[in-house]
PDB file of N, CA and C in Angstrom:
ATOM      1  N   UNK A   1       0.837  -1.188   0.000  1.00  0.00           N
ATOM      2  CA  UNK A   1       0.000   0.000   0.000  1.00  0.00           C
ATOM      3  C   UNK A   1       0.876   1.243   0.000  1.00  0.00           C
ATOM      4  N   UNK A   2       0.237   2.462  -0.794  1.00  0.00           N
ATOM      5  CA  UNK A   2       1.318   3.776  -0.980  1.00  0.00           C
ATOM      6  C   UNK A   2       0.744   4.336   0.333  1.00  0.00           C
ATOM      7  N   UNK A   3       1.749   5.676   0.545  1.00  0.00           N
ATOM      8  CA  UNK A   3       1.843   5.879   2.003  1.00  0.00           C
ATOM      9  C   UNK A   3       1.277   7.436   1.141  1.00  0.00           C
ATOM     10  N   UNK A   4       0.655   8.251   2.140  1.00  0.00           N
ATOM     11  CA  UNK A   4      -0.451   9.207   1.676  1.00  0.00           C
ATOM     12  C   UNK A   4       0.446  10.838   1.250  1.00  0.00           C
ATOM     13  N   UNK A   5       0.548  11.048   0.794  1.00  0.00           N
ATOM     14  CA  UNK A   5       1.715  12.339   0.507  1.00  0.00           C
ATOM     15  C   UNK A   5       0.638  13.531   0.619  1.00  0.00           C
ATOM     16  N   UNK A   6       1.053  14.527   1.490  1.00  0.00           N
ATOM     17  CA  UNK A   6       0.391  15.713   1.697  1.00  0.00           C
ATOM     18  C   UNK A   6      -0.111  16.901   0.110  1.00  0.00           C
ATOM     19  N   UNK A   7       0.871  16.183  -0.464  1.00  0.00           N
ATOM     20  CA  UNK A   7       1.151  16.949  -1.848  1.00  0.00           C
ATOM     21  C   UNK A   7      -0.327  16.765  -3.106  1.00  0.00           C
ATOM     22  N   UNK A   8      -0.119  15.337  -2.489  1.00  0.00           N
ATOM     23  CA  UNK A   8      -1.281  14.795  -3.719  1.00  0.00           C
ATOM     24  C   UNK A   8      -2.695  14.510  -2.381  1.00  0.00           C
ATOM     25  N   UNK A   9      -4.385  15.106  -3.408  1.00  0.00           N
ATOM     26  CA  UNK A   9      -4.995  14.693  -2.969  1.00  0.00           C
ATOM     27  C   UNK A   9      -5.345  13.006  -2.746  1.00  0.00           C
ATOM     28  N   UNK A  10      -5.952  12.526  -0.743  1.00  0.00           N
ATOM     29  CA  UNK A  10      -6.888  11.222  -1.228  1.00  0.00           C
ATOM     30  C   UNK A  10      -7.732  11.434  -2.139  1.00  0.00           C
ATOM     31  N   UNK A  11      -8.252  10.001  -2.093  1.00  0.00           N
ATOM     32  CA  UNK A  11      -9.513   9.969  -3.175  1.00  0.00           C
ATOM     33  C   UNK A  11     -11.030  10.240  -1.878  1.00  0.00           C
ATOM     34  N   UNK A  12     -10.796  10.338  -0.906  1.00  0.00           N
ATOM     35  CA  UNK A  12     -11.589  10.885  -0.025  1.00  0.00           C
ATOM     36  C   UNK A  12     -12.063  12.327   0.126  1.00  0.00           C
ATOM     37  N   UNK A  13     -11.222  13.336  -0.746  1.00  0.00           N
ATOM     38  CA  UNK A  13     -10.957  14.848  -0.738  1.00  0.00           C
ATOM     39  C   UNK A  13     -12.064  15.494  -1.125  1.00  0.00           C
ATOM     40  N   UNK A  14     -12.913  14.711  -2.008  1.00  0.00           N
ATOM     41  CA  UNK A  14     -14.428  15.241  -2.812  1.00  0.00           C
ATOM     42  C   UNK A  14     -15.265  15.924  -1.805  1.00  0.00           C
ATOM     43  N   UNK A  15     -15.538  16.031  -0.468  1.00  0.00           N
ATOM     44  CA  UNK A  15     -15.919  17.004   0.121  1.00  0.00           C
ATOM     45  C   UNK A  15     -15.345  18.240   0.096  1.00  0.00           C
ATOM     46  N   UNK A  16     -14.151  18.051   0.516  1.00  0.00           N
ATOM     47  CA  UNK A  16     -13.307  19.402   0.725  1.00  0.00           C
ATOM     48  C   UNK A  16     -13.375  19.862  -0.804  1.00  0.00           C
ATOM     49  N   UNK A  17     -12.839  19.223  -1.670  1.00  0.00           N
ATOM     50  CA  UNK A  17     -13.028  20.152  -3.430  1.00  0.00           C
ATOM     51  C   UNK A  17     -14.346  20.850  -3.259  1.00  0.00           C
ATOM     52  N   UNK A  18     -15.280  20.015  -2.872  1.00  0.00           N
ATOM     53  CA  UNK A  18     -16.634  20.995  -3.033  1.00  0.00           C
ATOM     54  C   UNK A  18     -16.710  22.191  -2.042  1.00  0.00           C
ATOM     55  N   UNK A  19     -16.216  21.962  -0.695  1.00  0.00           N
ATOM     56  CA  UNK A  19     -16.535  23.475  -0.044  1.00  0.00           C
ATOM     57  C   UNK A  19     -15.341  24.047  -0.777  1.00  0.00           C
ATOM     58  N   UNK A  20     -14.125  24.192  -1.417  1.00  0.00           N
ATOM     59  CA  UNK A  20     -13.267  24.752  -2.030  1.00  0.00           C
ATOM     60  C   UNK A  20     -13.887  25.510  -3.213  1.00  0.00           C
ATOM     61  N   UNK A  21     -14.595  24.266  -3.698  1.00  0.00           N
ATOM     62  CA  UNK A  21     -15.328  25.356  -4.937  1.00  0.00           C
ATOM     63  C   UNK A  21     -16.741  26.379  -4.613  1.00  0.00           C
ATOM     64  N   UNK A  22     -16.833  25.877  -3.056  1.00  0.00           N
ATOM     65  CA  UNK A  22     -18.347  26.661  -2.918  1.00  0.00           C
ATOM     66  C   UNK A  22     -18.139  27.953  -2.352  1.00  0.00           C
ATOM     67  N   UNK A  23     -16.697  28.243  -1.881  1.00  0.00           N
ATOM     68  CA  UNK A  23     -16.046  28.684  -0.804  1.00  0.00           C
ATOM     69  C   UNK A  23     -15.637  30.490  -2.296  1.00  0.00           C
ATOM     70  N   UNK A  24     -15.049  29.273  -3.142  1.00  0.00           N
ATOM     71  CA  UNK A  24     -14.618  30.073  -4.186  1.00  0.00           C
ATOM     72  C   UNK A  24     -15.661  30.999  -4.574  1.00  0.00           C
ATOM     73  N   UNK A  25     -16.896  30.390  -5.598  1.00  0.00           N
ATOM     74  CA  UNK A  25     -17.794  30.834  -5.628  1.00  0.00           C
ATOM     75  C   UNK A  25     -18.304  31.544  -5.099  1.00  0.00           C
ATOM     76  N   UNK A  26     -18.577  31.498  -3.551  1.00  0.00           N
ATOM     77  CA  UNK A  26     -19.345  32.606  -2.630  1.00  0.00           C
ATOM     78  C   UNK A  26     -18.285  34.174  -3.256  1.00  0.00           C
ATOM     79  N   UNK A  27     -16.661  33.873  -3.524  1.00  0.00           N
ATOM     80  CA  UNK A  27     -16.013  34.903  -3.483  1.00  0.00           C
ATOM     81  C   UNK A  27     -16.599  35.531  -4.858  1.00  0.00           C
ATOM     82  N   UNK A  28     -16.808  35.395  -5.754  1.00  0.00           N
ATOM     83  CA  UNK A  28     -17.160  35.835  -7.154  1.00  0.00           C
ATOM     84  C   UNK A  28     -17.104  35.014  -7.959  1.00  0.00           C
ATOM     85  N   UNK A  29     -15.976  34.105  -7.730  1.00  0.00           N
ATOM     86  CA  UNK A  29     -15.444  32.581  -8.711  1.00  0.00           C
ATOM     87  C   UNK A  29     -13.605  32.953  -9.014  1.00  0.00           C
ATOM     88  N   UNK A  30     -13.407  33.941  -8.073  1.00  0.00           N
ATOM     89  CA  UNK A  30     -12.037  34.354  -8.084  1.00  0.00           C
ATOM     90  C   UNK A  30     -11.750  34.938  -6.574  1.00  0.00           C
ATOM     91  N   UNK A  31     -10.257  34.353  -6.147  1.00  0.00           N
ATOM     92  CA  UNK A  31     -10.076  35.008  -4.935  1.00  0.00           C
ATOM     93  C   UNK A  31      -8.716  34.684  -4.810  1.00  0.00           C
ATOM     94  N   UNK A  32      -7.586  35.534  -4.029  1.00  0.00           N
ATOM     95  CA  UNK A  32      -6.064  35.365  -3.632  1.00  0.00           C
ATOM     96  C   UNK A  32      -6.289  33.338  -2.669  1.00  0.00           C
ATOM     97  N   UNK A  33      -5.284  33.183  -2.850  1.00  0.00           N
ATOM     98  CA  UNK A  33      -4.938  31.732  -2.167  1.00  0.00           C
ATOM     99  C   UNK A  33      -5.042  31.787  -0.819  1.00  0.00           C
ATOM    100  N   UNK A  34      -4.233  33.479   0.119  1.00  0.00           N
ATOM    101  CA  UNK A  34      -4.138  33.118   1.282  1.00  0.00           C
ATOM    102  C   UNK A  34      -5.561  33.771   1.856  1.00  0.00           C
ATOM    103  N   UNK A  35      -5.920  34.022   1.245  1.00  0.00           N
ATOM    104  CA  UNK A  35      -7.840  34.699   1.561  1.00  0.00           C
ATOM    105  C   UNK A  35      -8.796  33.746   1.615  1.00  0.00           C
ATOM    106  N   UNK A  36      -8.594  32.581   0.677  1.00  0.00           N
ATOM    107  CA  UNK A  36      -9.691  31.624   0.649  1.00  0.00           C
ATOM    108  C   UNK A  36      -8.985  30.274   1.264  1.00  0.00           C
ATOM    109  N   UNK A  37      -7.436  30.311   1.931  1.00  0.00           N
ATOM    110  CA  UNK A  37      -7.128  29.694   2.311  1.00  0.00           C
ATOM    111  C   UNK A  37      -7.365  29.729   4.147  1.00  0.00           C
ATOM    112  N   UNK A  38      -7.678  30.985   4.439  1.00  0.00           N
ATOM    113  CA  UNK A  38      -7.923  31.608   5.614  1.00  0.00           C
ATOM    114  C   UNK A  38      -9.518  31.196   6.073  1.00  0.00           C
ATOM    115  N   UNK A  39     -10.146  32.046   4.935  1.00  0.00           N
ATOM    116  CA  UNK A  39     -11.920  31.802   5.147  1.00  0.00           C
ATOM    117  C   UNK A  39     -12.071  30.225   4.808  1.00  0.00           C
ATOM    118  N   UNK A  40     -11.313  29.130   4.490  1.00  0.00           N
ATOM    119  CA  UNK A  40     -11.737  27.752   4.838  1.00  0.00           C
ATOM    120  C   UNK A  40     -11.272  27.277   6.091  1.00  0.00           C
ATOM    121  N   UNK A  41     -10.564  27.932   6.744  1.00  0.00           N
ATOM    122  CA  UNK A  41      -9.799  27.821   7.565  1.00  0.00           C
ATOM    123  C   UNK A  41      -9.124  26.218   8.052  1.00  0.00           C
ATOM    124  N   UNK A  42      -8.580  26.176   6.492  1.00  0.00           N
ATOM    125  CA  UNK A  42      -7.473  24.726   6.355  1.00  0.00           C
ATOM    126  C   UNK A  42      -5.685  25.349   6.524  1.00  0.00           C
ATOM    127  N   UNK A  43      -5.271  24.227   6.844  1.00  0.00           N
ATOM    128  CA  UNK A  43      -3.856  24.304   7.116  1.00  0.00           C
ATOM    129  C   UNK A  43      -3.070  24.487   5.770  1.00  0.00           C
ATOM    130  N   UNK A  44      -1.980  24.649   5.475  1.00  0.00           N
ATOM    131  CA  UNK A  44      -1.343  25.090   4.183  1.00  0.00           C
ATOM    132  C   UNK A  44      -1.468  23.942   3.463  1.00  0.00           C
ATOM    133  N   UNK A  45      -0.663  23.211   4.084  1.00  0.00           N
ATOM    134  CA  UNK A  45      -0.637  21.281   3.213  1.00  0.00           C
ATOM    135  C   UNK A  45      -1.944  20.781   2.450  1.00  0.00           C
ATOM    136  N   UNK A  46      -2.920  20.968   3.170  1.00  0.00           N
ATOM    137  CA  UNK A  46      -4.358  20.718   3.314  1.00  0.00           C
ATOM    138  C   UNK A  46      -4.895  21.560   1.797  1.00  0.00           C
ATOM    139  N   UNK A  47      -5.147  22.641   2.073  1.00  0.00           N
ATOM    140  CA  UNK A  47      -5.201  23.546   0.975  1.00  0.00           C
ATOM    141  C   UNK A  47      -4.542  23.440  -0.339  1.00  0.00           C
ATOM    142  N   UNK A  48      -3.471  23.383   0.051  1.00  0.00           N
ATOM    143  CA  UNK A  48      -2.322  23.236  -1.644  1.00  0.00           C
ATOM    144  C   UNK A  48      -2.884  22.076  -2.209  1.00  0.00           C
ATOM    145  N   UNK A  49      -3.414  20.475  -1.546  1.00  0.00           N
ATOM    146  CA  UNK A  49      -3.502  19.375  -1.837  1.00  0.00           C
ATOM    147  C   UNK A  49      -4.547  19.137  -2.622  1.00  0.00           C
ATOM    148  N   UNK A  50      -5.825  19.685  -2.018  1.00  0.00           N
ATOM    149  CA  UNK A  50      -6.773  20.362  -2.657  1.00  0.00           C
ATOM    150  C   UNK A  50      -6.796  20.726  -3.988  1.00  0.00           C
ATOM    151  N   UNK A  51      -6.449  22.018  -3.832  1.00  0.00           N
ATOM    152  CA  UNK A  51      -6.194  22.942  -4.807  1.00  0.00           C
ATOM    153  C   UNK A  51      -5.251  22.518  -6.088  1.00  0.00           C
ATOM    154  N   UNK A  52      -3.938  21.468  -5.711  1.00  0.00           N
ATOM    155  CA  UNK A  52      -3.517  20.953  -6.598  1.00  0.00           C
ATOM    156  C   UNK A  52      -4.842  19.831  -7.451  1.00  0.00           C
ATOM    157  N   UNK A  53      -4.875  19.482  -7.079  1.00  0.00           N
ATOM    158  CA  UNK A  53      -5.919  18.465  -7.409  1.00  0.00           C
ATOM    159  C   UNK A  53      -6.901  18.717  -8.354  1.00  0.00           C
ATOM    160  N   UNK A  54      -7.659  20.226  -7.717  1.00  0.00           N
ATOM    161  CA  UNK A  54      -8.744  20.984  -8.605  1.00  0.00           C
ATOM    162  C   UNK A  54      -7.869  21.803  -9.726  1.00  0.00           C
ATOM    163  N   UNK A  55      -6.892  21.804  -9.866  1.00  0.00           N
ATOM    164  CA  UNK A  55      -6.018  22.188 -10.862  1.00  0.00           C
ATOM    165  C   UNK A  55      -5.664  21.345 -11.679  1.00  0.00           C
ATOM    166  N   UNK A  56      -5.398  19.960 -11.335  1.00  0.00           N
ATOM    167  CA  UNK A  56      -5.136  18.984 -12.483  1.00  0.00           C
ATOM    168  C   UNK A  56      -6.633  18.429 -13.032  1.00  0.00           C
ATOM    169  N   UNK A  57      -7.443  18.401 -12.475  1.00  0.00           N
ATOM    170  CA  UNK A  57      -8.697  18.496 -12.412  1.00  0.00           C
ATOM    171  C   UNK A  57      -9.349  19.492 -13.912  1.00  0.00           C
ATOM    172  N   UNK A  58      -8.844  20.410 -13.919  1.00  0.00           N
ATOM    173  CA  UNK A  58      -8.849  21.362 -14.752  1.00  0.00           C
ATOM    174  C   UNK A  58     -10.403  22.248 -14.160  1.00  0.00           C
ATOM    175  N   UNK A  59     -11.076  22.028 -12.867  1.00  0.00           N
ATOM    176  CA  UNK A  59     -11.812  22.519 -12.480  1.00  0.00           C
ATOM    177  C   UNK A  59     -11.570  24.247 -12.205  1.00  0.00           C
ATOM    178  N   UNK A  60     -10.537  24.775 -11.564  1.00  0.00           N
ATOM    179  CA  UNK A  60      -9.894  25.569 -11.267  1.00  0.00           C
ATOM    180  C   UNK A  60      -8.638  26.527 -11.812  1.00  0.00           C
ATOM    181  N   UNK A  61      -8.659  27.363 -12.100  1.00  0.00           N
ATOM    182  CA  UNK A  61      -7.245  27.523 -12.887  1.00  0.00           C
ATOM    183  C   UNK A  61      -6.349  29.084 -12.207  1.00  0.00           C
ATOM    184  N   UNK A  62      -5.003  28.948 -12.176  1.00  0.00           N
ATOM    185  CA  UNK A  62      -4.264  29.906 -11.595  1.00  0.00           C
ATOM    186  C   UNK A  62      -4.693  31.539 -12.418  1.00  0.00           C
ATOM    187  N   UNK A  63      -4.549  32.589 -11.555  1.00  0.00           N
ATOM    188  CA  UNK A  63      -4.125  33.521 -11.729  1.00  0.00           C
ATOM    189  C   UNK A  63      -3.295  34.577 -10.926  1.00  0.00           C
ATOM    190  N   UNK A  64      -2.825  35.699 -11.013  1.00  0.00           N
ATOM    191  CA  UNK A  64      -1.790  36.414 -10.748  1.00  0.00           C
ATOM    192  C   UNK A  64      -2.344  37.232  -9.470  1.00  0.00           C
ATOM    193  N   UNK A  65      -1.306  37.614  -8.751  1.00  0.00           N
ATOM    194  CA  UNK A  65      -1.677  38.386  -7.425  1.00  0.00           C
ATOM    195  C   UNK A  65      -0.840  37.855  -6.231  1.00  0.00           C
ATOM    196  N   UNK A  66      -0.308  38.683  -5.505  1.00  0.00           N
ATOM    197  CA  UNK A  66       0.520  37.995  -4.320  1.00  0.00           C
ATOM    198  C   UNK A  66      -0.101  37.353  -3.549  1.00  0.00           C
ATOM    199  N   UNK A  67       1.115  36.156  -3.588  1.00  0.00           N
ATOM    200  CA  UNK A  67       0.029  34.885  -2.979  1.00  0.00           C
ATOM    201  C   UNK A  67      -0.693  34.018  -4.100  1.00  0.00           C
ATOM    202  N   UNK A  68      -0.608  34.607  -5.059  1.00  0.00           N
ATOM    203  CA  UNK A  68      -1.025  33.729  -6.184  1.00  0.00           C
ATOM    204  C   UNK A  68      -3.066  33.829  -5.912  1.00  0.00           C
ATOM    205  N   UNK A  69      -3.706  33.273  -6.866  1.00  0.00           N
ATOM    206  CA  UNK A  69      -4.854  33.663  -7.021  1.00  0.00           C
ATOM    207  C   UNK A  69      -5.747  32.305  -7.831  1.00  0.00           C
ATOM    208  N   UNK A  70      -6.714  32.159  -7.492  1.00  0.00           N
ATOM    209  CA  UNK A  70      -7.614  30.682  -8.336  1.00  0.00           C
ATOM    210  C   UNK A  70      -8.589  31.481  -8.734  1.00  0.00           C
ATOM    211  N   UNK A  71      -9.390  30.723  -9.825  1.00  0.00           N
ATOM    212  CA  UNK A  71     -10.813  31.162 -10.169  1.00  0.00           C
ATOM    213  C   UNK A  71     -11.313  29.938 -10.940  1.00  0.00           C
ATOM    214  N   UNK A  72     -12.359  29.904 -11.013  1.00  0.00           N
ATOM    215  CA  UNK A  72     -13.115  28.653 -11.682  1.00  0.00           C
ATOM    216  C   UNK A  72     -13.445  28.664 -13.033  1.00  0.00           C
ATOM    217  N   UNK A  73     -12.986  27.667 -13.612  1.00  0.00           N
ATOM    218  CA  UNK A  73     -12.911  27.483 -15.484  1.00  0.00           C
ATOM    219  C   UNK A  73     -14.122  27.670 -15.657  1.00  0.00           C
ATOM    220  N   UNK A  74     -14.090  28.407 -16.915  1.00  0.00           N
ATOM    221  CA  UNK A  74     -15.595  28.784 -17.544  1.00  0.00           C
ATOM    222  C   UNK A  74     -16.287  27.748 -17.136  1.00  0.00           C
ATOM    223  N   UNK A  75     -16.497  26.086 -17.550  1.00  0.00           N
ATOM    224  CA  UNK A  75     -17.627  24.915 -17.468  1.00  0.00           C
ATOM    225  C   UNK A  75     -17.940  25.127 -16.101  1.00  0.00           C
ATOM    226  N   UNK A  76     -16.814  25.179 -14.836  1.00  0.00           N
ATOM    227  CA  UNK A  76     -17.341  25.017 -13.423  1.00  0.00           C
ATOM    228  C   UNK A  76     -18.211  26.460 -12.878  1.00  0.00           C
ATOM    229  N   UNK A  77     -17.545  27.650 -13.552  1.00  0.00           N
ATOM    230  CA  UNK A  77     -18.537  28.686 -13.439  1.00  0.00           C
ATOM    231  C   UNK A  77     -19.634  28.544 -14.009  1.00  0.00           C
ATOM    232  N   UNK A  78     -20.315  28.093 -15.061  1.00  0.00           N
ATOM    233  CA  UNK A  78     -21.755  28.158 -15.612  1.00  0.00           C
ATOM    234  C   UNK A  78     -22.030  26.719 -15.043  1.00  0.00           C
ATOM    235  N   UNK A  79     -21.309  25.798 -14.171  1.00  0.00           N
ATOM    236  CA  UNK A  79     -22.096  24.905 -13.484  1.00  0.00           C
ATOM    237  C   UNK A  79     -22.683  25.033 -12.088  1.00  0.00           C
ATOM    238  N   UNK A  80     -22.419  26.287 -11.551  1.00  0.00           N
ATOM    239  CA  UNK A  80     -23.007  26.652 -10.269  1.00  0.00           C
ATOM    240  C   UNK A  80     -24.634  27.309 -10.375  1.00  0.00           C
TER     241      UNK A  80
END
């Protein structure tokens, strides 16, 4: 059995993606990392793991701003 790496999401994470994306959403469908990393109030590891995830996912996609910034791909925005 593989041993669980903070880096990569479990396959258990599908709650947390969803308050991540609901979390997002409430913000506009765009918000800084350490803002929506704060108002979920998850730990860094926790968050990045996530967030990596909804990024390979292609649910989510980077943008610019200190601290770096997410917003939700056109399909996941017109799916709310």
């Amino acid at each position: 059995m593989g041993t669980a790496r903070p880096d990569v999401p479990a396959e258990g994470d599908q709650p947390r993606e969803e308050e991540f994306l609901a979390e997002l959403t409430a913000f506009g469908g765009s918000a800084g990392n350490t803002v929506l990393r704060q108002k979920l109030g998850w730990e860094e590891s926790a968050y990045e793991a996530v967030n990596a995830g909804l990024l390979g996912s292609s649910r989510i996609k980077t943008g610019r701003g200190r601290g770096g910034s997410v917003s939700l791909n056109a399909a996941e925005a017109g799916a709310g």
